[in-house]
Protein backbone atom coordinates (compact mmCIF):
# COMPACT_ATOMS: atom_id res chain seq x y z
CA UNK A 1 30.80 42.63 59.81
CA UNK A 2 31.70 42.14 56.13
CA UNK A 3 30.49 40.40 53.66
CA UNK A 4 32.61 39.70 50.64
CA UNK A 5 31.21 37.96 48.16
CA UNK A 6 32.81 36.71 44.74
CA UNK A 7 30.18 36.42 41.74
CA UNK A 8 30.27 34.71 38.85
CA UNK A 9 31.94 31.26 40.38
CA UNK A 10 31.75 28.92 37.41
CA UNK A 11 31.99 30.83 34.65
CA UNK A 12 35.18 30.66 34.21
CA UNK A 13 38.29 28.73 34.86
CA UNK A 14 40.19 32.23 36.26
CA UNK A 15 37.30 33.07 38.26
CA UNK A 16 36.78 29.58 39.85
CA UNK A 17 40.57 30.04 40.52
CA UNK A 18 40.63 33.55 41.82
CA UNK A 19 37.67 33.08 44.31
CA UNK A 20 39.28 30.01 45.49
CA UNK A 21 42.23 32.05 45.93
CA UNK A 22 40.46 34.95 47.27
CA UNK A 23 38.93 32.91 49.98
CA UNK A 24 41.92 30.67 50.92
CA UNK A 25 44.55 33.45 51.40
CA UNK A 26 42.17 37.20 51.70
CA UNK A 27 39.13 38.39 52.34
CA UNK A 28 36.51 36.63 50.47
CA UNK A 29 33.73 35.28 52.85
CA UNK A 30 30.89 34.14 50.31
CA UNK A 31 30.89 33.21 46.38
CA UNK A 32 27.86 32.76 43.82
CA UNK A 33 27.54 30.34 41.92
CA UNK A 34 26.51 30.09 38.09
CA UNK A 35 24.81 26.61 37.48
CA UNK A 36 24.69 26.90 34.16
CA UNK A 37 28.34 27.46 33.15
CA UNK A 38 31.06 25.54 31.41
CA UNK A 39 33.12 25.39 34.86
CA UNK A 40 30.53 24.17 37.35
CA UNK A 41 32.24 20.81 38.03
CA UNK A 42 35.98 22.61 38.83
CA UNK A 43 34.00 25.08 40.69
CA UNK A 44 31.98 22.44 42.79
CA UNK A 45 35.36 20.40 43.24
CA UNK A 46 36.64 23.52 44.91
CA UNK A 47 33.70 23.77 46.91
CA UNK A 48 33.64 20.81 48.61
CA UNK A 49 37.10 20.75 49.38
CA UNK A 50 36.61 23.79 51.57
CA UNK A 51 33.70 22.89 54.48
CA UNK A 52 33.45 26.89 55.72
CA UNK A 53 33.31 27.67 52.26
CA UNK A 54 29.67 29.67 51.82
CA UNK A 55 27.98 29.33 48.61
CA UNK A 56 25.01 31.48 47.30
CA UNK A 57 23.08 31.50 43.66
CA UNK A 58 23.90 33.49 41.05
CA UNK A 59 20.29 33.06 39.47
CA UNK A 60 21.47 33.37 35.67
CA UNK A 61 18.63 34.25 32.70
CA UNK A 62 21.15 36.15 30.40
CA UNK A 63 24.17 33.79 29.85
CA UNK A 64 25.43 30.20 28.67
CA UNK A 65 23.38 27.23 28.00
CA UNK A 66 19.59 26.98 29.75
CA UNK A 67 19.48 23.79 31.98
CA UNK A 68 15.44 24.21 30.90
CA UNK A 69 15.56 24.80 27.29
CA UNK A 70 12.63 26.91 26.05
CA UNK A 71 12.19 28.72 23.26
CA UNK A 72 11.12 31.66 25.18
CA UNK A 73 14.23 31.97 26.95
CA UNK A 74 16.81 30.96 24.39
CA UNK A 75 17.78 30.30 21.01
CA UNK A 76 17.51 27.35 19.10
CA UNK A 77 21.03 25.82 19.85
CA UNK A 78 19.90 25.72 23.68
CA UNK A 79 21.55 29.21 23.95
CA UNK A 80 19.96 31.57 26.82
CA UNK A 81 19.64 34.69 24.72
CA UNK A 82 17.24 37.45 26.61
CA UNK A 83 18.61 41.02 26.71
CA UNK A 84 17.85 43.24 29.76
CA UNK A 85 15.42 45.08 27.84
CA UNK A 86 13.53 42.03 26.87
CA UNK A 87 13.50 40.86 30.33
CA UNK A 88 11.80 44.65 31.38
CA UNK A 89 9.14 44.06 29.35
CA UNK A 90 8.16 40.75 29.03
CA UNK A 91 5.78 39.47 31.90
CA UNK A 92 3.15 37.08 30.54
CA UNK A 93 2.55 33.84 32.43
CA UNK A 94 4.23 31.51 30.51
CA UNK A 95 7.65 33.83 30.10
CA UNK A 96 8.19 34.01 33.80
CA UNK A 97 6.91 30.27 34.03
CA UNK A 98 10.33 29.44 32.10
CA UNK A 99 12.60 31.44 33.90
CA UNK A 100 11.44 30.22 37.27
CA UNK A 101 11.84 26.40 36.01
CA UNK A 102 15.22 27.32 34.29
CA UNK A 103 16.32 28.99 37.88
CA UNK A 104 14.99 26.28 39.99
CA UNK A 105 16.70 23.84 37.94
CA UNK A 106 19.73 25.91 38.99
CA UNK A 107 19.47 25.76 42.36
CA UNK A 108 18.62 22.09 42.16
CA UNK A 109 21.74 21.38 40.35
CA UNK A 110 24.15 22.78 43.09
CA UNK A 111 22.30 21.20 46.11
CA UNK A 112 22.78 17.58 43.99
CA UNK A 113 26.08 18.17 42.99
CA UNK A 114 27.29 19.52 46.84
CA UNK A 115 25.12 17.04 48.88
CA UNK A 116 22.74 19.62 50.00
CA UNK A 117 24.76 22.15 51.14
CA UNK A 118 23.24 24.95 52.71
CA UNK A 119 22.52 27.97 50.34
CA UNK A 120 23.09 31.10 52.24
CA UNK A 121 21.85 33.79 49.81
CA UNK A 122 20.40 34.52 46.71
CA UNK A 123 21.89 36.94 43.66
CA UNK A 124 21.77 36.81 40.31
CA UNK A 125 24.23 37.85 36.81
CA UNK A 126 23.27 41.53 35.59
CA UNK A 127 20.98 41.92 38.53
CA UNK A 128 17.94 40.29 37.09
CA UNK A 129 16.15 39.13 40.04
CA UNK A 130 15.78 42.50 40.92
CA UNK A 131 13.45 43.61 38.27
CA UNK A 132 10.03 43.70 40.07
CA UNK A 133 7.98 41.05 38.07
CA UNK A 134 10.98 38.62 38.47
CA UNK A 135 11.68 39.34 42.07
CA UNK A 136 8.46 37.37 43.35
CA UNK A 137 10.31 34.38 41.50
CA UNK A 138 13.43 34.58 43.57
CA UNK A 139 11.73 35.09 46.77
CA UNK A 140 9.32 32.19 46.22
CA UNK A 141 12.44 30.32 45.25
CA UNK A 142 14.36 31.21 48.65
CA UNK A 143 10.88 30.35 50.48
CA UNK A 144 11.45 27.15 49.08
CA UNK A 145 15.10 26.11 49.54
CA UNK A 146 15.00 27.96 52.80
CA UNK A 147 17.36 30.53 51.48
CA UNK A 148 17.37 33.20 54.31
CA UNK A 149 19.12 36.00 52.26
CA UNK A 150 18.22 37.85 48.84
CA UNK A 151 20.35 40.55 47.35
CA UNK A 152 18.89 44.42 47.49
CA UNK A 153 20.71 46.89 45.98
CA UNK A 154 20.42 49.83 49.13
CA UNK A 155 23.38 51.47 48.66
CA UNK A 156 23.51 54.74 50.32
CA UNK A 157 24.99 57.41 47.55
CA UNK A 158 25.92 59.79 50.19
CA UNK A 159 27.85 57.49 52.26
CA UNK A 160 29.63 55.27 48.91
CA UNK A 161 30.53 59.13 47.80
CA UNK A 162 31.88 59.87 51.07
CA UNK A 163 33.68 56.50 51.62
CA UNK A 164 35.38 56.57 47.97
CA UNK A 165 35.61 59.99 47.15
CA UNK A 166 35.64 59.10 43.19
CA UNK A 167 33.53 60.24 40.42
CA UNK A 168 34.63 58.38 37.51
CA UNK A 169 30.86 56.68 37.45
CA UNK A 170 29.65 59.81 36.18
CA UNK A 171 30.85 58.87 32.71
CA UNK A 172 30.92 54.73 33.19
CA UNK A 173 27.42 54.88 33.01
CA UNK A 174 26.86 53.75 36.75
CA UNK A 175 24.89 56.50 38.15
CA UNK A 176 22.08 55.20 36.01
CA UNK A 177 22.88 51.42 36.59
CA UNK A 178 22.83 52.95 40.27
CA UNK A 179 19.14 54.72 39.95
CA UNK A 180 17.38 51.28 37.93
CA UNK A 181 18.73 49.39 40.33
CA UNK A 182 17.95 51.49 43.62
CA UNK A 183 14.35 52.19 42.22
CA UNK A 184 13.77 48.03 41.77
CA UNK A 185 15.03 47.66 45.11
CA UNK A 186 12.70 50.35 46.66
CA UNK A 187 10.00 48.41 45.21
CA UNK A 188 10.86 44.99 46.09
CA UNK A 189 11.68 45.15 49.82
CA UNK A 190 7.83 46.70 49.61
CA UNK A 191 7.03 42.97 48.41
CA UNK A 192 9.84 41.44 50.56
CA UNK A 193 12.85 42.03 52.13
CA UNK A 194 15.35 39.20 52.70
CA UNK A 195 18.32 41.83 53.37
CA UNK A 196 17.43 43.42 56.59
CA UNK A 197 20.25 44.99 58.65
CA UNK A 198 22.92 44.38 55.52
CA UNK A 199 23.93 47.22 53.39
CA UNK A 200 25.14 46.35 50.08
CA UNK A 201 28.13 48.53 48.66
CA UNK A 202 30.23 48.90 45.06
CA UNK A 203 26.81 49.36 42.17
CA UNK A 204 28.25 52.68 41.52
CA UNK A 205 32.31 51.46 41.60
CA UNK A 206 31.48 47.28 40.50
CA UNK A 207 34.61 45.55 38.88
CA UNK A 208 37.10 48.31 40.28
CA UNK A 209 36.90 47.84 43.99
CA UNK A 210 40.49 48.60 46.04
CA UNK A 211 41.91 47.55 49.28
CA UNK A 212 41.17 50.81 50.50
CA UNK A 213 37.92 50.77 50.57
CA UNK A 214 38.26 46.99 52.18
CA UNK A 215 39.35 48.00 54.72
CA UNK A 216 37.42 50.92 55.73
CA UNK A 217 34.35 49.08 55.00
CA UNK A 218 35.83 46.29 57.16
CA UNK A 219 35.99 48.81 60.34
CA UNK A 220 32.58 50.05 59.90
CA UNK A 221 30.29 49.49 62.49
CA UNK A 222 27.32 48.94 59.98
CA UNK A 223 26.86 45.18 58.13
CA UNK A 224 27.83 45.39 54.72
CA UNK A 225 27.90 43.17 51.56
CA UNK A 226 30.82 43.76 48.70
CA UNK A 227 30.32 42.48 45.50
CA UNK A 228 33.72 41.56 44.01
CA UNK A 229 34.71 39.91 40.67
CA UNK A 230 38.19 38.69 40.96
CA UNK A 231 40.31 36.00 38.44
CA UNK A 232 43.43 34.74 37.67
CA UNK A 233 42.82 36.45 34.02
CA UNK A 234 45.77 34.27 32.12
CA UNK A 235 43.38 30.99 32.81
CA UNK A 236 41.27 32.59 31.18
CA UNK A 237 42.85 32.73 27.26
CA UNK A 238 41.09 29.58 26.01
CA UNK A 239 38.08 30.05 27.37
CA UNK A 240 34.80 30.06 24.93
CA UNK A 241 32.91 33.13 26.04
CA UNK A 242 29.13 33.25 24.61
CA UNK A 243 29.13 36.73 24.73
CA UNK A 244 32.13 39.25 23.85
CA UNK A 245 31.32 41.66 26.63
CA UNK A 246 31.06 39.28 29.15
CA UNK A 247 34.74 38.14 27.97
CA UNK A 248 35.88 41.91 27.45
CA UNK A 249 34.72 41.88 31.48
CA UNK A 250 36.32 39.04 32.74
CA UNK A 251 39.89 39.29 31.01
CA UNK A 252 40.02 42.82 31.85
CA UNK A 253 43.19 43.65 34.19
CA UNK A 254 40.07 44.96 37.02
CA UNK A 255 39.54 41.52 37.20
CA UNK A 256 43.55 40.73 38.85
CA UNK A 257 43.34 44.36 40.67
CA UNK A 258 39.80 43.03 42.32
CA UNK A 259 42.15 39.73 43.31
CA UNK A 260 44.90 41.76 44.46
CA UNK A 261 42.31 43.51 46.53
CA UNK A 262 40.61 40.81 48.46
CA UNK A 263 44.00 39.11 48.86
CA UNK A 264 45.60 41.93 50.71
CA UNK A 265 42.97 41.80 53.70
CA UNK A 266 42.14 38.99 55.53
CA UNK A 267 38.77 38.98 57.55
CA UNK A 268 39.85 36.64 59.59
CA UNK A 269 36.56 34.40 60.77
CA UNK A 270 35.24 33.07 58.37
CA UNK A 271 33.14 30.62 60.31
């Protein structure tokens, strides 16, 4: 089985539209949503005019305007503001107090605004939930909103090397996105593991993921989740980013090549 799921729904206006797409017309099965963005209300419009659609949380600490203002998590304009680094090393009581209130405002916001949809999985922008003093947060957060599936990062090098036969992440940086990521992983499913029998694929190839290896992932015999980021990058002109290299990543012509991707292989059931 594959798993295909779009992130960063609500962001933007090209993403909303390029997921929708993706999922009407190709292979996208799931989408995560950012609660916090200019675009929820398209996004949740599109939502609820699709019933199989299947919506997840893209748990969001790093971007946009905080539903939960707090002065430890953002700036003074209501601005969420926390760097990766910041997140790795801050772990008092009250910090991770805020972000759990700012992400369970989050979820509550989509299970208002969609009449209590189910929630099939949580995932979060950059990856954050996966740091090991923010994981419990997630997890206690699924336990609560009966959220059955939490993003791990178990990616198999031998097999994505195997299955792509490309090496350009030796100089992108994402053999050591690849390592942080795997380690936090390691030591979360040790706390919890939501993500039994999936295997997550594209940390070492994110943002540049081809039809190729769609389709061979499709015709595995294994379970696998694909993280995709597609748009319709020319909605996209007017948009306000808050941060110029999240806009540098969602205008970027990977963005319409990820599309192109999901839209050239249908999976089919998507019940």
């Amino acid at each position: 089985m594959l798993i295909v799921n779009a992130d960063d729904l609500a962001m933007t206006l090209g993403a909303n539209a390029g997921i929708f797409d993706g999922f009407d017309n190709g292979a996208i099965t799931h989408a995560s949503i950012m609660a916090n963005c200019d675009y929820f209300d398209e996004a949740i419009d599109g939502v609820l005019q699709r019933e199989k659609f299947k919506l997840g949380m893209h748990l969001n600490i790093t971007y946009g305007k905080a539903l939960k203002p707090n002065s430890l998590i953002c700036n003074e304009d209501g601005l969420l503001n926390l760097g990766y680094l910041d997140l790795l090393k801050r772990r008092d009581k009250e910090f991770l107090e805020a972000i759990y209130n700012e992400w369970d405002a989050q979820i509550k916001r989509v299970l208002s605004a969609t009449n209590g949809r189910e929630l099939t999985h949580i995932d979060s922008h950059r990856h954050v939930h996966l740091i090991p003093h923010l994981y419990p947060l997630a997890i206690k957060l699924a336990k609560k909103y009966n959220i059955t599936r939490v993003r791990l990062i178990n990616e198999p090098l031998l097999d994505s090397l195997l299955l792509t036969k490309r090496f350009n992440f030796i100089v992108n940086g994402g053999i050591i996105k690849y390592m942080l990521l795997r380690t936090f992983s390691a030591l979360d499913a040790k706390y919890a593991n939501y993500y039994k029998d999936i295997s997550f694929y594209s940390i070492l190839y994110t943002g540049v993921i081809g039809d190729d290896i769609l389709q061979k992932l499709k015709n595995s015999p294994k379970t696998y989740e694909i993280m995709v980021h597609p748009s319709h990058t020319n909605l996209d002109k007017d948009v306000y980013f808050y941060d110029e290299a999240e806009k540098a990543y969602r205008v970027s012509k990977n963005r319409e090549l990820e599309l192109k991707s999901v839209l050239s292989l249908s999976t089919e059931d998507k019940s």
